[in-house]
N, C-alpha and C. Protein backbone atom coordinates (compact mmCIF):
# COMPACT_ATOMS: atom_id res chain seq x y z
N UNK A 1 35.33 -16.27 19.18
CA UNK A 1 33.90 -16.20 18.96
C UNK A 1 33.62 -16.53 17.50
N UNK A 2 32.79 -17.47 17.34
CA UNK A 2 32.81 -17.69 15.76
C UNK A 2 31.56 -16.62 15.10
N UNK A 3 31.46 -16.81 14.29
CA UNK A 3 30.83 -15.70 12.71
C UNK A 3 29.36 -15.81 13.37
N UNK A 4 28.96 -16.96 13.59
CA UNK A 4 27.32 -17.14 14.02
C UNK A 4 26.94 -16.29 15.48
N UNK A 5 28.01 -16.55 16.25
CA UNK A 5 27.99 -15.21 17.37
C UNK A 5 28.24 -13.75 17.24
N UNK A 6 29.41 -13.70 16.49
CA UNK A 6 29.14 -11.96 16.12
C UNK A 6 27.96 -11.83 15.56
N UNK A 7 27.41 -12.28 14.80
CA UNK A 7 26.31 -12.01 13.67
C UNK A 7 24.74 -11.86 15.61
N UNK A 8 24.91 -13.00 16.10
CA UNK A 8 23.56 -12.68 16.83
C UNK A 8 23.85 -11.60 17.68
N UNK A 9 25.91 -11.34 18.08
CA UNK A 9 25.51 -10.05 19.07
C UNK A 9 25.32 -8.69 18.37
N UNK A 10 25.43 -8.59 17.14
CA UNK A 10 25.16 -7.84 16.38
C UNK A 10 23.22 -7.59 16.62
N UNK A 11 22.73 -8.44 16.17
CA UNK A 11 21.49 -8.50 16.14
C UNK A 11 20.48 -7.96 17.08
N UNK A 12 21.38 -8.14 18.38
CA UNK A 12 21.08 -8.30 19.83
C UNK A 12 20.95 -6.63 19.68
N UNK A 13 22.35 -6.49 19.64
CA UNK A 13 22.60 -4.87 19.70
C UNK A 13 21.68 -3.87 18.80
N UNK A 14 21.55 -3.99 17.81
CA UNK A 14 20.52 -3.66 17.09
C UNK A 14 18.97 -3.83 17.05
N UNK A 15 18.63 -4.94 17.77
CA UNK A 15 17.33 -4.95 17.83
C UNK A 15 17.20 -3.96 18.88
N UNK A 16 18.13 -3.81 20.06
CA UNK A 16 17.91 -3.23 21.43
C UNK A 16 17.78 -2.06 20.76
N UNK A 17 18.55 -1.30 20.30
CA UNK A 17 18.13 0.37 19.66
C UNK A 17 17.09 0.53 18.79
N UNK A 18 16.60 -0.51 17.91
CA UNK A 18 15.31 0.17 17.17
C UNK A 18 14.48 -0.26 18.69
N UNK A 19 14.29 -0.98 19.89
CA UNK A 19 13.17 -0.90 20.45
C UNK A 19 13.53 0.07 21.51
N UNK A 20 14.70 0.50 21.42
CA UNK A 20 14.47 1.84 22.19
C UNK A 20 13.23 3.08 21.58
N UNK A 21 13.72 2.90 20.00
CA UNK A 21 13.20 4.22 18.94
C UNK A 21 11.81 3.61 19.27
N UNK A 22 11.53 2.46 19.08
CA UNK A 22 9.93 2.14 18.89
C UNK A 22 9.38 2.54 19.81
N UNK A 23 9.73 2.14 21.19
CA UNK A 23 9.06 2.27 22.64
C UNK A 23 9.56 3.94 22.24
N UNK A 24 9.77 4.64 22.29
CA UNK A 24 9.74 6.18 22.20
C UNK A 24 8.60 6.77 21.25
N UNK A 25 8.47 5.92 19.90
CA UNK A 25 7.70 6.18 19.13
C UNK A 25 6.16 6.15 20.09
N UNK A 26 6.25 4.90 20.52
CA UNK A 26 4.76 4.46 21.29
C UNK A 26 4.42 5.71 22.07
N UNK A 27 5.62 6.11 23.00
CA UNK A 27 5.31 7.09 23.90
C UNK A 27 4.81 8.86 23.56
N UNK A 28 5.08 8.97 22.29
CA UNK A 28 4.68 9.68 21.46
C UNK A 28 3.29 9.64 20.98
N UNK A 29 3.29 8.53 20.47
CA UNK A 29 1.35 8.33 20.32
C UNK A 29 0.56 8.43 21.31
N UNK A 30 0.83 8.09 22.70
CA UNK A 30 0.43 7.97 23.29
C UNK A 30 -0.19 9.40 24.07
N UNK A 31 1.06 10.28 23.75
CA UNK A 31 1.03 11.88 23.86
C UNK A 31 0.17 12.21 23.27
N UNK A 32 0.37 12.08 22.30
CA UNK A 32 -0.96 12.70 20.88
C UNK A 32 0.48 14.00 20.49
N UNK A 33 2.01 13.39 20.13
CA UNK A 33 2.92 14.22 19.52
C UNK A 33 3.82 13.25 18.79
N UNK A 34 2.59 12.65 17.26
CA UNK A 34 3.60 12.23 16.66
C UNK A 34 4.70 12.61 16.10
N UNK A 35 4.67 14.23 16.05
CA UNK A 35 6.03 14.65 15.57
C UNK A 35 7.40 13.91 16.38
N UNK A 36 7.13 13.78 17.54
CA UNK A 36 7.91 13.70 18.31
C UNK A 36 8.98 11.81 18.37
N UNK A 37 8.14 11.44 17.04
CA UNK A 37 8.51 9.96 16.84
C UNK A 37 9.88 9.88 16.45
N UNK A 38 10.59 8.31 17.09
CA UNK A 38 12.39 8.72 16.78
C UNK A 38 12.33 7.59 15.10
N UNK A 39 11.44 7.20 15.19
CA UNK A 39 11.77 6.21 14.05
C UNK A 39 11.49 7.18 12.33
N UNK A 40 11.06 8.25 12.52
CA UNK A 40 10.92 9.16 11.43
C UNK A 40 12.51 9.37 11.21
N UNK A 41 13.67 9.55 12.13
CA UNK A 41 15.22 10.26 12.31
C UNK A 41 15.75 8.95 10.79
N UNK A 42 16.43 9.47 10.19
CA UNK A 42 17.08 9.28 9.25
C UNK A 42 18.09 8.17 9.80
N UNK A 43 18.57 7.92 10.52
CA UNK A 43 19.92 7.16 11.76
C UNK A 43 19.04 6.10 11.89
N UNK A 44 17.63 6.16 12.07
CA UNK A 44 16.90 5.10 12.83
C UNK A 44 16.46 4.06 11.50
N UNK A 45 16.42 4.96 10.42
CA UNK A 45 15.92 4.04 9.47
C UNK A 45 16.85 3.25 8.60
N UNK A 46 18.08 3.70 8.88
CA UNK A 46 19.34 2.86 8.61
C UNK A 46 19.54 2.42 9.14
N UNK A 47 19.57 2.43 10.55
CA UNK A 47 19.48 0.76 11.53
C UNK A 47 18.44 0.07 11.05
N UNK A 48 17.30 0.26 10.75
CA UNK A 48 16.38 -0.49 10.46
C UNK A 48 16.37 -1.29 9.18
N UNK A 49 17.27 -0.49 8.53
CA UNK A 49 17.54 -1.43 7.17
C UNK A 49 18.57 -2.22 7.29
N UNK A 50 19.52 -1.70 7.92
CA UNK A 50 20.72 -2.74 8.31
C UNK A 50 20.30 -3.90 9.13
N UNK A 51 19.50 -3.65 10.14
CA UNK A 51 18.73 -4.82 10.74
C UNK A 51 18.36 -5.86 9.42
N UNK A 52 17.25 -5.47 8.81
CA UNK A 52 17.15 -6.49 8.25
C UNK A 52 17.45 -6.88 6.52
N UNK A 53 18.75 -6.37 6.49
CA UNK A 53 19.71 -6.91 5.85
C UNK A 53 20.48 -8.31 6.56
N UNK A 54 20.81 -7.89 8.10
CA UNK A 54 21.33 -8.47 8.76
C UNK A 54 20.42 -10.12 9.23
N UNK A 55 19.34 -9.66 9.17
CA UNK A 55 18.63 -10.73 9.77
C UNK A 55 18.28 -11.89 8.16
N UNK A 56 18.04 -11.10 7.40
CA UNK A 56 17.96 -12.16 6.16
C UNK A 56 19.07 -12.88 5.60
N UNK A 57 20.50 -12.56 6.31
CA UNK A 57 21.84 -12.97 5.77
C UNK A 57 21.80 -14.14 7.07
N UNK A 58 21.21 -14.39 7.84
CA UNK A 58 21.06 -15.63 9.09
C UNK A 58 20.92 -17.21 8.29
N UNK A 59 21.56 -18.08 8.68
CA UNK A 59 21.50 -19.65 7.81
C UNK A 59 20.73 -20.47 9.64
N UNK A 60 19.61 -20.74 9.14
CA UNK A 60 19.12 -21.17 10.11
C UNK A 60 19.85 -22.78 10.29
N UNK A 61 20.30 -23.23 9.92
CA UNK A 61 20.73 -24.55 10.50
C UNK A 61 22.38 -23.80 10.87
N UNK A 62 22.89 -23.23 10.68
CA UNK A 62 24.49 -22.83 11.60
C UNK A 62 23.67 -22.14 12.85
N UNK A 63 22.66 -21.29 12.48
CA UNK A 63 22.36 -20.52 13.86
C UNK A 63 22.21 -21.33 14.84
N UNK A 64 22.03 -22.83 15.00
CA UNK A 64 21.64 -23.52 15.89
C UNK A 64 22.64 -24.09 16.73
N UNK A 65 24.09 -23.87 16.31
CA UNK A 65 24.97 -23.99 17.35
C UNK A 65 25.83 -22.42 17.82
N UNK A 66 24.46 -21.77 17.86
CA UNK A 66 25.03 -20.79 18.83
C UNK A 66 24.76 -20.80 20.64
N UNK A 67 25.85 -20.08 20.99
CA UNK A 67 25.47 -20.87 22.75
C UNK A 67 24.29 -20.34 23.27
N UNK A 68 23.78 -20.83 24.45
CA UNK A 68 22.80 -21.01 24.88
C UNK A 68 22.42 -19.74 25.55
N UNK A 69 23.28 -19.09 26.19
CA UNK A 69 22.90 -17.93 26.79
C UNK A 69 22.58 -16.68 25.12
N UNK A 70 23.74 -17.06 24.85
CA UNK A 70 23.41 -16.07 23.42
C UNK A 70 21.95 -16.41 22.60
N UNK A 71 21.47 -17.26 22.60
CA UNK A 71 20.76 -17.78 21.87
C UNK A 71 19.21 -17.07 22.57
N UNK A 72 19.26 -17.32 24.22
CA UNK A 72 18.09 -16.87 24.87
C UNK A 72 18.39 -15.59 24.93
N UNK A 73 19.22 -14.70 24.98
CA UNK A 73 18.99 -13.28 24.79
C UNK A 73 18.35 -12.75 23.13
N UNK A 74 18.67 -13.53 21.91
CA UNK A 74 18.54 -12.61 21.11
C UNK A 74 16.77 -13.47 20.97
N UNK A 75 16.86 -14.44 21.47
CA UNK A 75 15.35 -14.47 21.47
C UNK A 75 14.62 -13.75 21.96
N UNK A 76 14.73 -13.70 23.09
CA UNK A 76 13.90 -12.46 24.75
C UNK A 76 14.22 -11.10 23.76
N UNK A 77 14.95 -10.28 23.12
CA UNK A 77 14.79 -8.95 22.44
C UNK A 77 14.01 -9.37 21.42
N UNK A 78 14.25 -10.48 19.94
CA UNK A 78 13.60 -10.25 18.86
C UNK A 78 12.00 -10.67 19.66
N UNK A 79 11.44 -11.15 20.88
CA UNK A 79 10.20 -11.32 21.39
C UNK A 79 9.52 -10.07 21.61
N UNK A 80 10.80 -8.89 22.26
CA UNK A 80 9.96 -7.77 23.00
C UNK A 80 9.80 -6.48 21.70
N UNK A 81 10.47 -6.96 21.20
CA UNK A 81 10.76 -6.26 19.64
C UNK A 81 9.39 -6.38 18.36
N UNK A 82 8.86 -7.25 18.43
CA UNK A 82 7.90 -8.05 17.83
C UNK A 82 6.40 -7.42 18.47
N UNK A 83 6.90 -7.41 20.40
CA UNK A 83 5.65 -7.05 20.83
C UNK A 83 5.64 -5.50 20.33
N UNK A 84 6.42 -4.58 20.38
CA UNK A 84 6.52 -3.53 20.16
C UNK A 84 6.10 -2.76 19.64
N UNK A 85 6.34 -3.90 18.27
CA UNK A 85 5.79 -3.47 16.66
C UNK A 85 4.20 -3.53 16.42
N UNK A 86 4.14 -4.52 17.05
CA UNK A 86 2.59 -4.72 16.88
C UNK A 86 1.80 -3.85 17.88
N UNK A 87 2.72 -3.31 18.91
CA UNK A 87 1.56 -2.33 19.52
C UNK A 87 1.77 -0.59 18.96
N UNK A 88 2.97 -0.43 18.62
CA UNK A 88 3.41 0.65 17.24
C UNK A 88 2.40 0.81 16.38
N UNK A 89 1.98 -0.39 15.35
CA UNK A 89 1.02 -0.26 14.31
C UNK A 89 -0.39 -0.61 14.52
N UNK A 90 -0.69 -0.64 15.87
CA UNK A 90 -2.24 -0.82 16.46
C UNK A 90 -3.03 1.05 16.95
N UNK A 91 -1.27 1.78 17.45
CA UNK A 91 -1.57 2.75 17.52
C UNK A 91 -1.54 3.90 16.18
N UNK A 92 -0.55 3.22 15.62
CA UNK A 92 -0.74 4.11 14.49
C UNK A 92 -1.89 3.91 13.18
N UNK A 93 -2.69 2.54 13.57
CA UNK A 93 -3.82 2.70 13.12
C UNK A 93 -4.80 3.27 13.56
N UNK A 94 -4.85 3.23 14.91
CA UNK A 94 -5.87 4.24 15.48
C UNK A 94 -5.44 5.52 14.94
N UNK A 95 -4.10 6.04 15.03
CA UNK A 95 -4.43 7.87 14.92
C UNK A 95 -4.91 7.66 12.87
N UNK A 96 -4.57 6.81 12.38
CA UNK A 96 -4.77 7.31 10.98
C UNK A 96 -6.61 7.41 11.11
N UNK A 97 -7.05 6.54 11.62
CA UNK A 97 -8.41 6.30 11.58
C UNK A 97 -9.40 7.12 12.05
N UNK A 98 -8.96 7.77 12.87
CA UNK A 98 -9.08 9.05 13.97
C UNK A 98 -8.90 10.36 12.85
N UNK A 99 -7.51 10.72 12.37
CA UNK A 99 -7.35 11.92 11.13
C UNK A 99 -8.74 11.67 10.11
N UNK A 100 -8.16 10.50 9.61
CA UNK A 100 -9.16 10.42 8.19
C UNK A 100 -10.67 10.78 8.30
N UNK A 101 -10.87 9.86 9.84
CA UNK A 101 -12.83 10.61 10.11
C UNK A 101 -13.05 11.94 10.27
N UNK A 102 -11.57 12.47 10.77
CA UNK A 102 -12.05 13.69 11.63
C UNK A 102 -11.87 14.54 9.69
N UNK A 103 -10.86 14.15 9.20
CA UNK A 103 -11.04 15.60 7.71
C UNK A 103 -12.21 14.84 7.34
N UNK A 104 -13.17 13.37 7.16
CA UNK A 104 -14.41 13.49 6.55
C UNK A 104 -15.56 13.98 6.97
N UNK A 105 -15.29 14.19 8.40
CA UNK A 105 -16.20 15.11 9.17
C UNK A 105 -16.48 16.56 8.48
N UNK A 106 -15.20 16.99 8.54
CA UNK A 106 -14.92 18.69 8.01
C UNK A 106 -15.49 18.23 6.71
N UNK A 107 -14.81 17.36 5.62
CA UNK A 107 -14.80 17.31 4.19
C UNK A 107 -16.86 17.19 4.13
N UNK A 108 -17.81 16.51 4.97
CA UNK A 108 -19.24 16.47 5.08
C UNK A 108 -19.70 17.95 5.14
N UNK A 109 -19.32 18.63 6.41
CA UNK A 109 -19.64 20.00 6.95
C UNK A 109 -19.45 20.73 5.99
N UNK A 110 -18.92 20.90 5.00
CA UNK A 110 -18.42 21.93 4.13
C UNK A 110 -19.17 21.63 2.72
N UNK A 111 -19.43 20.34 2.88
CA UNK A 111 -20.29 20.00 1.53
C UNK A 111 -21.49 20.65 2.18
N UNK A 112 -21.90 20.15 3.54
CA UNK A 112 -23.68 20.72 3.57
C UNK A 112 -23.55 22.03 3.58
N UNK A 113 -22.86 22.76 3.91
CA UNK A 113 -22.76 24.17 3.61
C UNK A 113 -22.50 25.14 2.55
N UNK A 114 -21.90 24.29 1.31
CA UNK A 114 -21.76 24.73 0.44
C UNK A 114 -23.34 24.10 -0.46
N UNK A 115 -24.29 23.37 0.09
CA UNK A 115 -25.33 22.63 -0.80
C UNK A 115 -26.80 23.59 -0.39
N UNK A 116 -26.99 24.26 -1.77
CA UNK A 116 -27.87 25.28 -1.96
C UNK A 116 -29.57 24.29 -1.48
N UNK A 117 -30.10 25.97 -0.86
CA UNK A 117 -30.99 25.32 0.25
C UNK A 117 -32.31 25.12 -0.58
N UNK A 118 -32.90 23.74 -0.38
CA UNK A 118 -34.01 23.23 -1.23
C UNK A 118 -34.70 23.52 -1.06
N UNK A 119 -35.36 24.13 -2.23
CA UNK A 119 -36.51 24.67 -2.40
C UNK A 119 -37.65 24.20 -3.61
N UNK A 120 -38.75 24.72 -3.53
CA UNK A 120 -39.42 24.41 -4.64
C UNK A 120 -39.12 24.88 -6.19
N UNK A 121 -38.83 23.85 -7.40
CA UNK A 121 -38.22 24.17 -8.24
C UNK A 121 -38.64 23.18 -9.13
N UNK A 122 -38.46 24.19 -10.52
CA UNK A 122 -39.03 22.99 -11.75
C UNK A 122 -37.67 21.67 -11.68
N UNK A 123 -37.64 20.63 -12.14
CA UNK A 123 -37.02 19.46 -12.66
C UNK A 123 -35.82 20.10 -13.32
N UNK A 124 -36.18 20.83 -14.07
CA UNK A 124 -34.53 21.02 -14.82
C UNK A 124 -33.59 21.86 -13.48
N UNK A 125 -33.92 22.83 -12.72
CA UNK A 125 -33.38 23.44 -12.07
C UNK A 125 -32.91 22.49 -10.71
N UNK A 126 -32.95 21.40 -10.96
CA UNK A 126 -32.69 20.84 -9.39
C UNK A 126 -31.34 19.53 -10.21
N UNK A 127 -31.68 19.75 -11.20
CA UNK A 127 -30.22 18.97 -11.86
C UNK A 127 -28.87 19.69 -12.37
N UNK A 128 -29.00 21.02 -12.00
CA UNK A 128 -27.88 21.90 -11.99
C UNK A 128 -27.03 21.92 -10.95
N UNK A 129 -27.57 21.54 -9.31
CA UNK A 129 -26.82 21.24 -8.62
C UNK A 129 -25.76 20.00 -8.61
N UNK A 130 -25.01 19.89 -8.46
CA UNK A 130 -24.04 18.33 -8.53
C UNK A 130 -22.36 18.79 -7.13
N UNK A 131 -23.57 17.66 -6.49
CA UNK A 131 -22.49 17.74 -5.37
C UNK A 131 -20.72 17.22 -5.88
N UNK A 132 -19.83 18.38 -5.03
CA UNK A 132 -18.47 18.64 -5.43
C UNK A 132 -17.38 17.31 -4.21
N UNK A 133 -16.66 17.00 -4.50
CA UNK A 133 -16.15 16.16 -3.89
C UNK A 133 -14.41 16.34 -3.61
N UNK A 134 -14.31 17.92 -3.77
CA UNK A 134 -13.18 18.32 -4.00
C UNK A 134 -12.50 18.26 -2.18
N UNK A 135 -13.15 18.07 -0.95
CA UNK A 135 -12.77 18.44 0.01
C UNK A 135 -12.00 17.07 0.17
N UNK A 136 -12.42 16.14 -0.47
CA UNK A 136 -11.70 15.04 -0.12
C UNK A 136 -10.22 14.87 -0.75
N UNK A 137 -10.33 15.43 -1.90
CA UNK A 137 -8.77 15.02 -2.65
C UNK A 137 -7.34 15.36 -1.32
N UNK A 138 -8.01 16.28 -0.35
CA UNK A 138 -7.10 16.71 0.29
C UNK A 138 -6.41 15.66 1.17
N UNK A 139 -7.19 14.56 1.60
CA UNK A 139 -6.94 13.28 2.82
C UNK A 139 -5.56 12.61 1.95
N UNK A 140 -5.85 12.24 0.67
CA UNK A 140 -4.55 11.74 0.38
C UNK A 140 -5.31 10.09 0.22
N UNK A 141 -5.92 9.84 0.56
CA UNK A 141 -6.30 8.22 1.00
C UNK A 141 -7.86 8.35 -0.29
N UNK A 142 -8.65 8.88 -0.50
CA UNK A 142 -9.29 8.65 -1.59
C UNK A 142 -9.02 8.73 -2.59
């Protein structure tokens, strides 16, 4: 077996386990238990770096005399692998988008409740109020 075939069944093999972790990850979002994601595991993110260590060490003109069956498998995984990812980070944009409204929801509610109730008042006394913006430091994202 020459170097350009170990290297894709390598690839093969490795792409197949991060899309095990991914498709697990998905199934997790899908729960609404991202704790429960495998690609957070320490194991998973060293395959994931070894992956693409592995994939940037590829010489695209040798890869092209790899055989044909080898060639359509590591395509058909790096395809379903690809789809994976992109439905991974479609969901994990939804839940971020979902958190962040839901603490600016709370972070709103807590401002109108903490915002003293208007009343009739001279000019200087209505510039002592100054809305606080402290509920937000908590999101991490402002």
């Amino acid at each position: 077996m020459s170097a350009e075939s170990e290297q894709a069944e390598r690839l093969i093999i490795m792409a197949q386990r991060l899309l095990e972790a991914i498709e697990g990850d998905i199934e997790a979002l899908r729960t609404g238990n991202p704790q429960a994601m495998r690609s957070l595991d320490p194991e998973v993110q060293k395959l994931l770096l070894m992956y693409t260590r592995e994939v940037q060490t590829i010489d695209p003109a040798r890869s092209k005399s790899l055989p044909g069956e080898v060639k359509k498998r590591l395509i058909g995984i790096t395809g379903k692998f690809r789809e994976a990812l992109g439905l991974q980070q479609r969901l994990l944009t939804r839940m971020r988008h979902a958190s962040e409204g839901l603490v600016k929801a709370v972070a709103d509610e807590v401002q109108r409740q903490r915002a003293p109730t208007v009343t009739y008042a001279p000019a200087q006394a209505a510039n002592r109020y100054r809305p606080n913006n402290v509920a937000m430091i908590f999101n991490g994202v402002v």
